[in-house]
Protein backbone atom coordinates (compact mmCIF):
# COMPACT_ATOMS: atom_id res chain seq x y z
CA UNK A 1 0.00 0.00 0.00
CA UNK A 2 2.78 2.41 0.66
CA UNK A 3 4.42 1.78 -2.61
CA UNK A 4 1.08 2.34 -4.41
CA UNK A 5 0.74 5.36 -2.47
CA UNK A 6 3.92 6.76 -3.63
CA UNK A 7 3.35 5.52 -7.01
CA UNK A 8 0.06 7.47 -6.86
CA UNK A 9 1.65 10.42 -5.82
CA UNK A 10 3.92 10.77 -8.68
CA UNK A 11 2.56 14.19 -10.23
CA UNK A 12 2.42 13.54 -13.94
CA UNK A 13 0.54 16.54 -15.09
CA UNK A 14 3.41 18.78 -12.78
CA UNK A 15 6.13 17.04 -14.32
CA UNK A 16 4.82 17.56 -18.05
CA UNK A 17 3.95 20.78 -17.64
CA UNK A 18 7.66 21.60 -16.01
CA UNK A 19 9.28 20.00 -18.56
CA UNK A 20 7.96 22.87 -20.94
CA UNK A 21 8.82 25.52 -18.39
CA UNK A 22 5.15 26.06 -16.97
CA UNK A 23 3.83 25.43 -12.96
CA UNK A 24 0.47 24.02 -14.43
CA UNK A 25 -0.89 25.06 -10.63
CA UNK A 26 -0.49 28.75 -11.68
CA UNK A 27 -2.68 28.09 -14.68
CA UNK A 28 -6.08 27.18 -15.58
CA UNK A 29 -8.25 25.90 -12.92
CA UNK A 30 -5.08 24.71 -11.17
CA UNK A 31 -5.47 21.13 -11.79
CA UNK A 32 -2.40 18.89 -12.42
CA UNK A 33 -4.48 16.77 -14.40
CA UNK A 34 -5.13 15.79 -18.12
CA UNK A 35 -7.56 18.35 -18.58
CA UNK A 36 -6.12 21.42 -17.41
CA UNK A 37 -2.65 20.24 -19.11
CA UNK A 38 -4.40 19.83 -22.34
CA UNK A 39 -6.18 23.13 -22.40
CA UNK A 40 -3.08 24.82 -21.39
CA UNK A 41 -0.32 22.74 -22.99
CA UNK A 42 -2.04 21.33 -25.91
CA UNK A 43 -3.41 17.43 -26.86
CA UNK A 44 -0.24 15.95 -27.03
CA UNK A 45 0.89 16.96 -23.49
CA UNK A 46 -2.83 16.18 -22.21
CA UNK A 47 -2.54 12.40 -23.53
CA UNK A 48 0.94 11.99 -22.67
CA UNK A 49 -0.76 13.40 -18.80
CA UNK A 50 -3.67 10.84 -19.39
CA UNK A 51 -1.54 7.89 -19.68
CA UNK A 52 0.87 8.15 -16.89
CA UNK A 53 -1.70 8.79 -14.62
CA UNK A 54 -4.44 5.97 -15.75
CA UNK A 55 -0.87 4.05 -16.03
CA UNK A 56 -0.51 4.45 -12.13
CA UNK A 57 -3.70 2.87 -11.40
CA UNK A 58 -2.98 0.07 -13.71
CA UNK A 59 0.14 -0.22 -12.04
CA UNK A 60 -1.10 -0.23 -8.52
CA UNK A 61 -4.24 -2.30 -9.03
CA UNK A 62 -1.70 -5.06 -10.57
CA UNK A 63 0.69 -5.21 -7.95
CA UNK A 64 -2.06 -5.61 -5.71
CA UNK A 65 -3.71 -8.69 -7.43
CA UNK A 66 -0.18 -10.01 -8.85
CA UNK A 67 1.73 -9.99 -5.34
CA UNK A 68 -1.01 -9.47 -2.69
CA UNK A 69 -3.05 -12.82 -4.36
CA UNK A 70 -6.29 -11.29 -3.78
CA UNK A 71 -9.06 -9.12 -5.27
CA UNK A 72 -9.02 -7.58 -2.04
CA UNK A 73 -5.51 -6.89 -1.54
CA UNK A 74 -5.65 -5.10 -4.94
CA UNK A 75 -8.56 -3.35 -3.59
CA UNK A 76 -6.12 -2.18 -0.78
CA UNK A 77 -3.73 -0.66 -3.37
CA UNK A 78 -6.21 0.58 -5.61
CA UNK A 79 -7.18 3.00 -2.82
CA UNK A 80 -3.65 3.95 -1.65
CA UNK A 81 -3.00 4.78 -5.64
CA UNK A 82 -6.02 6.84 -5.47
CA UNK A 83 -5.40 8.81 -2.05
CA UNK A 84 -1.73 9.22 -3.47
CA UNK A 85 -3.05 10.76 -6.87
CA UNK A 86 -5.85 12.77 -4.76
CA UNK A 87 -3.09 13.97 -2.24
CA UNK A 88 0.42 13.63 -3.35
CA UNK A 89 3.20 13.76 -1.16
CA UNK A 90 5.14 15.20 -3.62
CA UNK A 91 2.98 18.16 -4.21
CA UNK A 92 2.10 19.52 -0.38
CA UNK A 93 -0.84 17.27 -0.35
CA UNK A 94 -2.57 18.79 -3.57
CA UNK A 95 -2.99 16.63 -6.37
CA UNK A 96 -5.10 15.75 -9.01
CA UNK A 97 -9.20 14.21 -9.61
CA UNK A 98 -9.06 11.14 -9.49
CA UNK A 99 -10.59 10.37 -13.18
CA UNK A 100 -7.52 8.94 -15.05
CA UNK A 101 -5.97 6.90 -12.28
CA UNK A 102 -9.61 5.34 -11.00
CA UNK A 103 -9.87 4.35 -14.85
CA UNK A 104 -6.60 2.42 -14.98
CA UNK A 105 -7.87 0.93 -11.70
CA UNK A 106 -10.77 -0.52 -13.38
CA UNK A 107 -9.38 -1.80 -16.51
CA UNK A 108 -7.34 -4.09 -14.09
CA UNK A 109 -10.20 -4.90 -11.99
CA UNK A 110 -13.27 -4.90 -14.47
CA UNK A 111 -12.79 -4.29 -17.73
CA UNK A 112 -16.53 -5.04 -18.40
CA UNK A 113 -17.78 -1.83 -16.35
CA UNK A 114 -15.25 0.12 -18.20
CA UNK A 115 -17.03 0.16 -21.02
CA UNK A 116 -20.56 1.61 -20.35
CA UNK A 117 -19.06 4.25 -18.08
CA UNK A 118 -16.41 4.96 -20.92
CA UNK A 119 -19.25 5.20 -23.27
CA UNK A 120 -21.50 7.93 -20.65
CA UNK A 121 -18.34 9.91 -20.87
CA UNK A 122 -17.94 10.08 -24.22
CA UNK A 123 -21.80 11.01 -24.98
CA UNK A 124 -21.79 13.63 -22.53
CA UNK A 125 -18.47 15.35 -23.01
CA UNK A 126 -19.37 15.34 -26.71
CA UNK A 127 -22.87 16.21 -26.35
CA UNK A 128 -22.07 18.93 -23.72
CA UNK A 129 -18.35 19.40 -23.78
CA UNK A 130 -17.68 19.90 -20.00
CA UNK A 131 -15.25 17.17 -19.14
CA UNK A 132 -16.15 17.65 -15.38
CA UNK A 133 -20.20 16.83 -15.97
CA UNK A 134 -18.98 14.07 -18.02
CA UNK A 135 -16.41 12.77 -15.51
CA UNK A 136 -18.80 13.11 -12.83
CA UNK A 137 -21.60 11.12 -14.42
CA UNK A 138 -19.09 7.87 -15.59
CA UNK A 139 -18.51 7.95 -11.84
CA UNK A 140 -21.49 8.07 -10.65
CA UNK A 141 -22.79 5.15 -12.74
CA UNK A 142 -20.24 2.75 -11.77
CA UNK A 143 -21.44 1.38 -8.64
CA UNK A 144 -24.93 0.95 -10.36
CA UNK A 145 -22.97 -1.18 -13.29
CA UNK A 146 -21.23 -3.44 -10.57
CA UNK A 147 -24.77 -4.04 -8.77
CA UNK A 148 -26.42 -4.56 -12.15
CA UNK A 149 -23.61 -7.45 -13.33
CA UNK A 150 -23.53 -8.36 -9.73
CA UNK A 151 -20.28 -7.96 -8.75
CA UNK A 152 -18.73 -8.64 -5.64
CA UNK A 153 -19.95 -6.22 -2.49
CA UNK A 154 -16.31 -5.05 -1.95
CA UNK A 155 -16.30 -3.67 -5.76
CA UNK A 156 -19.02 -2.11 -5.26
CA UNK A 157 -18.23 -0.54 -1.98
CA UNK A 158 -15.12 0.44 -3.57
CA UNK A 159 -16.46 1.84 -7.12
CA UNK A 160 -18.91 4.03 -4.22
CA UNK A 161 -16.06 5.32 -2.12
CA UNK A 162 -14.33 6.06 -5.66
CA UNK A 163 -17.01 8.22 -6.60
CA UNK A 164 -17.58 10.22 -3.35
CA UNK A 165 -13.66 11.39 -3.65
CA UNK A 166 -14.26 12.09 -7.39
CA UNK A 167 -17.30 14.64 -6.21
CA UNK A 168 -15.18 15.93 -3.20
CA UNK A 169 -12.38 16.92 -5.92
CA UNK A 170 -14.95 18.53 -7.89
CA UNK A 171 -16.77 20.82 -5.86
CA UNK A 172 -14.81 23.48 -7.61
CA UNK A 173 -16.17 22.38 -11.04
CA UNK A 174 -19.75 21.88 -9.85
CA UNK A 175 -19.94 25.42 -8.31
CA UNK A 176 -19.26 26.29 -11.56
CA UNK A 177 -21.28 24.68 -13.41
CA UNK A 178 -24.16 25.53 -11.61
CA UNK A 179 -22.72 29.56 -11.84
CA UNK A 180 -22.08 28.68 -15.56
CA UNK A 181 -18.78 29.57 -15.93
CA UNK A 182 -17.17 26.30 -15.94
CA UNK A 183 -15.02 25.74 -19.02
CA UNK A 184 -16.26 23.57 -22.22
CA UNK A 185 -13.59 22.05 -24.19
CA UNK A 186 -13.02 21.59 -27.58
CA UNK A 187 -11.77 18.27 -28.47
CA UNK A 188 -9.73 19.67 -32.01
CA UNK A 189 -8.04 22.54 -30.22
CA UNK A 190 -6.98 23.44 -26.66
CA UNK A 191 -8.49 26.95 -25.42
């Protein structure tokens, strides 16, 4: 758990974004994520963001299963990658929203629920082009998928406690949203 922790807490979107001279924190909404990197830094550095943070729950949900033996064991280390993303020790305890990493989580554990949640996403942020709504939503309809192919209660207890951090890191988003001034993005061009 402490290793997925730190691996969690490796700040991908920071990194990036310092490697072309920019504190990403100082720009946007803030975010070290895939998001904010892409509508500052462009696509390129938004996917390269994407992938080393979805990478880290991957990572983390396989050592987990792999060493621990255990669904639940990875369970264990899919949280501590998530709490390390969410608060990074590297960063002064301010990281990222959870999105990418819980993703990379769930193609280890359940690549089935992936998919309907993958496809919410992509019919909301293209229908109404605010990642955060669309983010939100995949989240939120998670738990439902696990009860629906009835997976096992500590999935679904996890996929729940998954979602609950993903609103808690977006209370910024849904105050806007609900002021209207939260940010649509265009997939062909970064603002």
């Amino acid at each position: 758990m402490v290793i997925s922790y730190l691996i969690g807490s490796i700040p991908f979107g920071y990194i990036i974004a310092r490697l072309q001279g920019v504190d990403i924190r100082l720009r946007g909404s803030g975010n070290i994520g895939a998001t904010n990197v892409w509508r500052n830094l462009g696509v390129l550095a938004g996917l390269l963001v994407f992938i080393g943070d979805a990478g880290k729950g991957m990572l983390a949900a396989w050592l987990g299963r792999h060493f621990g033996g255990t669904d639940n064991v990875a369970l264990l280390t899919a949280l501590a990658v998530v709490v390390g993303h969410g608060w990074p020790l590297f960063l002064g305890f301010k990281g990222g929203k959870i999105i990418a990493t819980s993703l990379g989580i769930f193609l280890i554990l359940d690549k089935i629920i992936v998919l309907p949640a993958l496809g919410l996403w992509i019919i909301l942020s293209g229908t109404w082009r605010y990642i955060s709504l669309a983010s939100m939503a995949a989240a939120f309809s998670i738990p439902f998928w696990m009860l629906f192919l009835h997976r096992p209660w500590s999935y679904v207890c996890f996929s729940i406690f998954v979602f609950l951090i993903v609103i808690y890191k977006h209370f910024p988003n849904i105050k806007r949203l609900l002021t209207g001034t939260e940010p649509k993005i265009n997939f062909f061009r970064p603002r």
